[in-house]
C-alpha atoms as a PDB file:
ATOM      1  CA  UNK A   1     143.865 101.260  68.441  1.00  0.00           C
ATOM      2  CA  UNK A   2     143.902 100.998  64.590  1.00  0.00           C
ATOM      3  CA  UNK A   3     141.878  98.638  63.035  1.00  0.00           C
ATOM      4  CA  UNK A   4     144.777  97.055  61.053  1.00  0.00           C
ATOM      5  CA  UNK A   5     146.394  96.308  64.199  1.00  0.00           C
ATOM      6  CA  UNK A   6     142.998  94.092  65.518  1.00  0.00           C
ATOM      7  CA  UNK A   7     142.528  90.820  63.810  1.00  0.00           C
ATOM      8  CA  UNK A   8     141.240  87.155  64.191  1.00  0.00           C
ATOM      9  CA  UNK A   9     144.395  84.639  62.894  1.00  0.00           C
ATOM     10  CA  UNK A  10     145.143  81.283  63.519  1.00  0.00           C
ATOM     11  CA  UNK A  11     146.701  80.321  67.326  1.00  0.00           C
ATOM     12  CA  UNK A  12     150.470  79.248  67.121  1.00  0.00           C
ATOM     13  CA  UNK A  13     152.304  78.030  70.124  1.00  0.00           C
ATOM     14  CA  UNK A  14     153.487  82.059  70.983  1.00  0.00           C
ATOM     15  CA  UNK A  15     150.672  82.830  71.786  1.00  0.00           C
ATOM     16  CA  UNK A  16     149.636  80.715  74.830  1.00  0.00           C
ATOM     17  CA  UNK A  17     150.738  82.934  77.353  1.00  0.00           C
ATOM     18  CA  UNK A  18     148.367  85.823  76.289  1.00  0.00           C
ATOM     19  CA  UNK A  19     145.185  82.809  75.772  1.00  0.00           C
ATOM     20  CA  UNK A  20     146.170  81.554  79.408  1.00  0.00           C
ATOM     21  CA  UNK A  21     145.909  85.382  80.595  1.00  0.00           C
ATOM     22  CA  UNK A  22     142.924  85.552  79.168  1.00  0.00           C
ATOM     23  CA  UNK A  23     141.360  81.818  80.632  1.00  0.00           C
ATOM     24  CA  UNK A  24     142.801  82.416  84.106  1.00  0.00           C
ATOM     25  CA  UNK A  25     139.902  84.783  85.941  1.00  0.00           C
ATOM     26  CA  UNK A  26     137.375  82.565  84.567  1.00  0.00           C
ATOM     27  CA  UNK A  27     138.615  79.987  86.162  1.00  0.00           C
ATOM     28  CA  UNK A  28     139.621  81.072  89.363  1.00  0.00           C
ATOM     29  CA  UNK A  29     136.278  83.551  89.594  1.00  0.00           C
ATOM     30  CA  UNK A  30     133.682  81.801  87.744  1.00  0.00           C
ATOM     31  CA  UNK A  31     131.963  78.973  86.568  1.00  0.00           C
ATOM     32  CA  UNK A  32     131.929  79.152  82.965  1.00  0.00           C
ATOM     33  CA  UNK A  33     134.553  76.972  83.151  1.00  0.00           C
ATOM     34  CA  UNK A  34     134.801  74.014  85.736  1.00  0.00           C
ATOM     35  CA  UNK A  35     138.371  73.345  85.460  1.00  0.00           C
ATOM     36  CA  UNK A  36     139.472  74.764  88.813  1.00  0.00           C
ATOM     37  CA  UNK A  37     143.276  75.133  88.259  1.00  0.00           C
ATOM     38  CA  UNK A  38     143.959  77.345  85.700  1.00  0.00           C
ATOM     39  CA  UNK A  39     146.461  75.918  83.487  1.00  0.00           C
ATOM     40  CA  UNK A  40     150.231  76.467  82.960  1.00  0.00           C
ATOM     41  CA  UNK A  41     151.086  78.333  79.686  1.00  0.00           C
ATOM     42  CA  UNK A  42     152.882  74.830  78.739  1.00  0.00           C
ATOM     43  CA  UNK A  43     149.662  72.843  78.917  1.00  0.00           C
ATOM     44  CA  UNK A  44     147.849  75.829  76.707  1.00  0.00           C
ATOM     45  CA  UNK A  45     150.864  75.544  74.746  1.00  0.00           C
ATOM     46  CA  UNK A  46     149.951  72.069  73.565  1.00  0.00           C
ATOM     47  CA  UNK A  47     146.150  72.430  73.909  1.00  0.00           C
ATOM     48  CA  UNK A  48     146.969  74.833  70.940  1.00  0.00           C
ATOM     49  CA  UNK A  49     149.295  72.421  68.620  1.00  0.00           C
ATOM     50  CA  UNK A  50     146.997  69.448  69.619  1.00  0.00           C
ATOM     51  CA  UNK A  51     143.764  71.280  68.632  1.00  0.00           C
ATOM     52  CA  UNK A  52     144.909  73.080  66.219  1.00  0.00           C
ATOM     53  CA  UNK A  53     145.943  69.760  64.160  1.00  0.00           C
ATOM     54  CA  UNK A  54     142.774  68.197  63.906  1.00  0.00           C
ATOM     55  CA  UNK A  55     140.351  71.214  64.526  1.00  0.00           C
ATOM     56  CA  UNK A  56     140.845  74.680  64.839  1.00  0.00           C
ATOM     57  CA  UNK A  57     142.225  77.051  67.298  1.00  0.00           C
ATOM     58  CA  UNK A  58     142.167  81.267  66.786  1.00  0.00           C
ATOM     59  CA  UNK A  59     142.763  84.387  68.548  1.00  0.00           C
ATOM     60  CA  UNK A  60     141.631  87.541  68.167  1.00  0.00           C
ATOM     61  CA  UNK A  61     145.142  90.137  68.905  1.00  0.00           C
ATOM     62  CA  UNK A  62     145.534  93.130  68.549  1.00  0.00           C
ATOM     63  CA  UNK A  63     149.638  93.287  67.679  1.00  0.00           C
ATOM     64  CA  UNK A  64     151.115  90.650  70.114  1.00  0.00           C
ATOM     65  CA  UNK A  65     148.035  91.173  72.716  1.00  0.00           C
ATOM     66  CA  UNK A  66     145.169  88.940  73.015  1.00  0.00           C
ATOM     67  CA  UNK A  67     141.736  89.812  73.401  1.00  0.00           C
ATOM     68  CA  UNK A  68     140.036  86.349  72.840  1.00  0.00           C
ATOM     69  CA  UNK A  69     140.137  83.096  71.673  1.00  0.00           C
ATOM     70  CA  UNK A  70     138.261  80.472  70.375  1.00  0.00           C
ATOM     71  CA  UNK A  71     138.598  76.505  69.296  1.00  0.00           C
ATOM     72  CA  UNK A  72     137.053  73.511  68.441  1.00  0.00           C
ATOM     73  CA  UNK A  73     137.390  69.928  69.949  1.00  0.00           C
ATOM     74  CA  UNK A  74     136.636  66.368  69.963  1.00  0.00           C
ATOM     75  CA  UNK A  75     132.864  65.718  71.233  1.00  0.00           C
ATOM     76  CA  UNK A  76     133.421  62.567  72.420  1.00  0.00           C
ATOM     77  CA  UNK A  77     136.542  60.197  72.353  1.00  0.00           C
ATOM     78  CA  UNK A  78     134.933  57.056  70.966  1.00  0.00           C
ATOM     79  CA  UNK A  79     135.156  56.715  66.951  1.00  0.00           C
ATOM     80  CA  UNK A  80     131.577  57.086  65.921  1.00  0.00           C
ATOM     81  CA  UNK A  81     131.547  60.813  67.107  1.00  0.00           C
ATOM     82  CA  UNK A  82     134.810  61.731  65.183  1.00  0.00           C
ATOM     83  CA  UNK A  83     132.649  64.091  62.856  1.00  0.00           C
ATOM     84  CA  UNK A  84     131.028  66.222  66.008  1.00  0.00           C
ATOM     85  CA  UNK A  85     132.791  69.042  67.713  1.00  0.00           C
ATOM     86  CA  UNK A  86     132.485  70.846  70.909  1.00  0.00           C
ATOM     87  CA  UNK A  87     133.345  75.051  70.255  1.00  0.00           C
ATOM     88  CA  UNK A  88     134.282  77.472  72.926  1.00  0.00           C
ATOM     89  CA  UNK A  89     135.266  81.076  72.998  1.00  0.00           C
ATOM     90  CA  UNK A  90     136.549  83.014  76.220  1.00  0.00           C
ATOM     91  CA  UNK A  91     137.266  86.779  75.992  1.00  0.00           C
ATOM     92  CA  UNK A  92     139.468  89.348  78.337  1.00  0.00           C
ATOM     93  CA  UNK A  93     137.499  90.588  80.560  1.00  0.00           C
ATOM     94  CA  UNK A  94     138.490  94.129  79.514  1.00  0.00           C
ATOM     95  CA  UNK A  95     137.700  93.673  76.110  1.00  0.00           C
ATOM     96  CA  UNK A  96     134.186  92.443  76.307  1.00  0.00           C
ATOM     97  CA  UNK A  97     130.973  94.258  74.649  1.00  0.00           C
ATOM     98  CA  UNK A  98     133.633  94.442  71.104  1.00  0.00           C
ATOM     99  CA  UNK A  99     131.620  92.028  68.769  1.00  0.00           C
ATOM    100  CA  UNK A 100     135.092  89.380  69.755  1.00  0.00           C
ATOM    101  CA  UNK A 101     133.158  86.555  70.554  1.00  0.00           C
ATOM    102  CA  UNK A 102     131.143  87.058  67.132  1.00  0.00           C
ATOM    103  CA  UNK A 103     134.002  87.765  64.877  1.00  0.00           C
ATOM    104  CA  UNK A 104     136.069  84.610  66.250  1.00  0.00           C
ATOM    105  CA  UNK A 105     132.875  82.253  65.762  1.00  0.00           C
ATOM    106  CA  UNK A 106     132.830  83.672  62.198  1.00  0.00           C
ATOM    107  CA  UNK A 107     135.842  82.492  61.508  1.00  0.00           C
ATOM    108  CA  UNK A 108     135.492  79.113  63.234  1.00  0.00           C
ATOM    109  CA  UNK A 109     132.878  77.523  62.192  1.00  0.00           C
ATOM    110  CA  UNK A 110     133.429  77.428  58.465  1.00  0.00           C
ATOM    111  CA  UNK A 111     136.805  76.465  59.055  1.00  0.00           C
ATOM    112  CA  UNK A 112     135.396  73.420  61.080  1.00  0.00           C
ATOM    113  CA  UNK A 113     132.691  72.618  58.369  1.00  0.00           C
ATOM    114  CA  UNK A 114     135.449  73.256  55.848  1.00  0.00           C
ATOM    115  CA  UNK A 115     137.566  70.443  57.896  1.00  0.00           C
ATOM    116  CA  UNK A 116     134.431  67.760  57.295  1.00  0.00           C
ATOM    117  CA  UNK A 117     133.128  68.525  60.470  1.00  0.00           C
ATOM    118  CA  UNK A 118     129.138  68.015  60.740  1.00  0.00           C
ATOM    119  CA  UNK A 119     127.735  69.923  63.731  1.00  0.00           C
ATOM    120  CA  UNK A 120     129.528  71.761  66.800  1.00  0.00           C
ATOM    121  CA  UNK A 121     127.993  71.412  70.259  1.00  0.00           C
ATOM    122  CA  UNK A 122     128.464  74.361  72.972  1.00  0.00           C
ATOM    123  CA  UNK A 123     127.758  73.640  76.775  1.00  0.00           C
ATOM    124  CA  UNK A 124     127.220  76.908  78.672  1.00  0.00           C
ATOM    125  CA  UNK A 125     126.682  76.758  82.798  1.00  0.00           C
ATOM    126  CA  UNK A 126     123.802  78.499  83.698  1.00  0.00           C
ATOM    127  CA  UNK A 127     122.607  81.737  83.734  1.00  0.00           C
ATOM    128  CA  UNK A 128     124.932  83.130  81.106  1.00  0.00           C
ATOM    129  CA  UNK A 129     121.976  85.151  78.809  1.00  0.00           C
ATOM    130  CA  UNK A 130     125.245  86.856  77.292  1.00  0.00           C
ATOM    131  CA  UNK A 131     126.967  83.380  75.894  1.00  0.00           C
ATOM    132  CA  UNK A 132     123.445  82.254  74.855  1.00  0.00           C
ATOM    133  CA  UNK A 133     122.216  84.907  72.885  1.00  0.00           C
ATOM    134  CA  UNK A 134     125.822  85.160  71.366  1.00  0.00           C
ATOM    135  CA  UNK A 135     125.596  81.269  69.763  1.00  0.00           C
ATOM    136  CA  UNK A 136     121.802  81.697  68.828  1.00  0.00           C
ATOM    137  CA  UNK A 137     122.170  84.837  67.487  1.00  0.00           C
ATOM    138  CA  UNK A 138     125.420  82.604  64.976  1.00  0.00           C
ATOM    139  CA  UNK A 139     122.399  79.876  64.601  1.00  0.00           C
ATOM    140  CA  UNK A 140     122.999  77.767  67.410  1.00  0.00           C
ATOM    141  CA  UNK A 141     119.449  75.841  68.613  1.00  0.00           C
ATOM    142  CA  UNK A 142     118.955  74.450  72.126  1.00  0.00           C
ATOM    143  CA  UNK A 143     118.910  71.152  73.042  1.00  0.00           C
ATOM    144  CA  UNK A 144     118.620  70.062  77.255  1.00  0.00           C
ATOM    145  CA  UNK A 145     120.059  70.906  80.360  1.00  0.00           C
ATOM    146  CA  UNK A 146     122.058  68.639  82.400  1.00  0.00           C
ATOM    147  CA  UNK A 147     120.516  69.555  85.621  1.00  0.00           C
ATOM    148  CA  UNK A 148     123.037  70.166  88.426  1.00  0.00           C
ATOM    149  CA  UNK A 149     125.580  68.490  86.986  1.00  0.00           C
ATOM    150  CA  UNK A 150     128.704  70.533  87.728  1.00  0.00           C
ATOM    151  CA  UNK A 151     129.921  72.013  91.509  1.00  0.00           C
ATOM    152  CA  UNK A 152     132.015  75.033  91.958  1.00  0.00           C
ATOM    153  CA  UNK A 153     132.460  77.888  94.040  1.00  0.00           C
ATOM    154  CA  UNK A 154     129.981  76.752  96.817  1.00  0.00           C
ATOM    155  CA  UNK A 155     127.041  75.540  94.619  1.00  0.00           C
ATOM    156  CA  UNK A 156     125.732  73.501  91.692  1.00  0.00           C
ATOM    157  CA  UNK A 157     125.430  74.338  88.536  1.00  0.00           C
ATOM    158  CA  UNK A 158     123.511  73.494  85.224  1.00  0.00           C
ATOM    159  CA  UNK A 159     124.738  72.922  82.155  1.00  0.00           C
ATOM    160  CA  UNK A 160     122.543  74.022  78.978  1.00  0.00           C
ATOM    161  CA  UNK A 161     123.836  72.880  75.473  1.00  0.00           C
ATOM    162  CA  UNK A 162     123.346  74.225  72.171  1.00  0.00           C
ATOM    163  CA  UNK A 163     124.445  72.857  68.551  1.00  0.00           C
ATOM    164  CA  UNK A 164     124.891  74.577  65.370  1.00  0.00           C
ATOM    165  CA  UNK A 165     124.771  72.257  62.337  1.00  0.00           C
ATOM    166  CA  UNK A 166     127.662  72.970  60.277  1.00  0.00           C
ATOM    167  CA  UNK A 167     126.677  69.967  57.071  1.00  0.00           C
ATOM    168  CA  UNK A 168     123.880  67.140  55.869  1.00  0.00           C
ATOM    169  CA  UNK A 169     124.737  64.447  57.314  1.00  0.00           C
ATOM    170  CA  UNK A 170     125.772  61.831  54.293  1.00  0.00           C
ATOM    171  CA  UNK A 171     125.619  57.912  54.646  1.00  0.00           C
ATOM    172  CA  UNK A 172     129.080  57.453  53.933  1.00  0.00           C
ATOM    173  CA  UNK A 173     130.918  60.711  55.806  1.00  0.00           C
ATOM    174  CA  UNK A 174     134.273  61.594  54.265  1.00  0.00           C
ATOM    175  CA  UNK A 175     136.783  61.548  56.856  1.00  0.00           C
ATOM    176  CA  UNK A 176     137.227  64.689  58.285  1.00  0.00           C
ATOM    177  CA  UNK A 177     140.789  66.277  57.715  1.00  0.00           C
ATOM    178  CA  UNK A 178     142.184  69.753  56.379  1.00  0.00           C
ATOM    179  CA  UNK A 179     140.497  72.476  55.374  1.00  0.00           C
ATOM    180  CA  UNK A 180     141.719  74.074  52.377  1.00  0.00           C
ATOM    181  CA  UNK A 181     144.004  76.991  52.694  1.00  0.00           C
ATOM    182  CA  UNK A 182     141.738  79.145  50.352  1.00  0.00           C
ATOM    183  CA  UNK A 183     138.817  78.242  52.988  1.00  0.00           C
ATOM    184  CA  UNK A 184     141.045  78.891  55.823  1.00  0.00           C
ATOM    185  CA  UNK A 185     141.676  82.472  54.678  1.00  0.00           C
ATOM    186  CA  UNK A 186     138.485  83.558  53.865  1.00  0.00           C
ATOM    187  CA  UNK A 187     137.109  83.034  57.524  1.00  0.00           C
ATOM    188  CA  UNK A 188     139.483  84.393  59.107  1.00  0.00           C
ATOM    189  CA  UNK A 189     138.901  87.083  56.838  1.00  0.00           C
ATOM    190  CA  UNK A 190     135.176  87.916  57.448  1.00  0.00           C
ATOM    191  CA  UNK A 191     135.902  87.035  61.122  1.00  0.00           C
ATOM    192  CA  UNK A 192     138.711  90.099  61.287  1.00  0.00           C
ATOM    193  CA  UNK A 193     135.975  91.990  58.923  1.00  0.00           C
ATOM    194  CA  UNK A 194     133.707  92.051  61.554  1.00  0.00           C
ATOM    195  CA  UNK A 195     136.241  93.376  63.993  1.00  0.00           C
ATOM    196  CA  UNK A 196     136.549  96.511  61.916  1.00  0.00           C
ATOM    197  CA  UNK A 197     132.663  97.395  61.270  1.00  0.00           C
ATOM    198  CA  UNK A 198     131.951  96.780  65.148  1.00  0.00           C
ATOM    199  CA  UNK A 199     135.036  99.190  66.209  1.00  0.00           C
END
């Protein structure tokens, strides 16, 4: 594959066949996830425009392929949490062990700070020693676990979560909104940068 051809970019609506390809196993084989239906390319489909008009959503492709994705989200519905996000990032299976995961958190989290965002939480099911030195090794810190919390495939499961501080925390929080283009590009910039060194 050339490296030209293997980049992190912004999601668009095309592309939610390839991130539903990718999602699918995880949810029918593991519990990373506990959704337990995998979902239909047209609920992806507007997962990606919804998200990706308030937060961010990007793939890593590799011409119209995709290897990976990640996104940002809501933390918690009611108003005082509007400035905290949750972040996930699921890779194809065959693509693993690439520096993906890395290279799309690169790009996402300044483009979520650069959107007035203030922290971004990450709850992995436990054991995953893969996901967990993946966000500390990007800064992320521990917080709890919730103990037993989730059931799938034939047993319980704990929940650890992480958060990764993305700005001070002022008084009087601007709004969060868009980021600028100029911010925009350089993530997803060093995010596709780190693609090419790790190939």
């Amino acid at each position: 594959m050339e490296h030209g051809g293997l980049r992190v970019r912004l999601a668009t609506a095309g592309d939610a066949a390839g991130v539903a390809a990718v999602y699918a196993p995880y949810v029918l084989e593991t519990a990373i996830t506990f959704e337990t239906v995998p979902p239909s390319v047209e609920e992806i489909r507007g997962r990606i425009e919804r998200l990706s008009a308030t937060h961010a959503f990007l793939v890593c492709a590799a011409g119209d392929a995709i290897l990976g994705y990640a996104y940002t989200s809501p933390h918690r519905e009611r108003a005082a949490y509007r400035w905290a996000t949750d972040c996930t990032v699921y890779v194809a299976r065959d693509a693993q062990r690439r520096g993906i995961g890395r290279a799309l958190y690169t790009a996402l989290l300044p483009i979520t700070a650069a959107r007035g965002y203030v922290a971004s939480y990450a709850g992995i099911t436990q054991p995953n020693r893969s996901s967990v030195g993946l966000h500390e090794a990007l800064g992320f810190r521990a917080l709890c676990v919730y103990r037993a919390v989730g059931h799938k495939l034939d047993a319980w499961h704990d929940v650890g979560w992480w958060v990764r501080e993305l700005a001070p925390r002022a008084a009087q929080p601007p709004e969060p909104g868009s980021a600028p283009a100029e911010a925009v590009a350089a993530a997803l910039q060093a995010g596709t940068a780190l693609l090419h060194r790790a190939s």
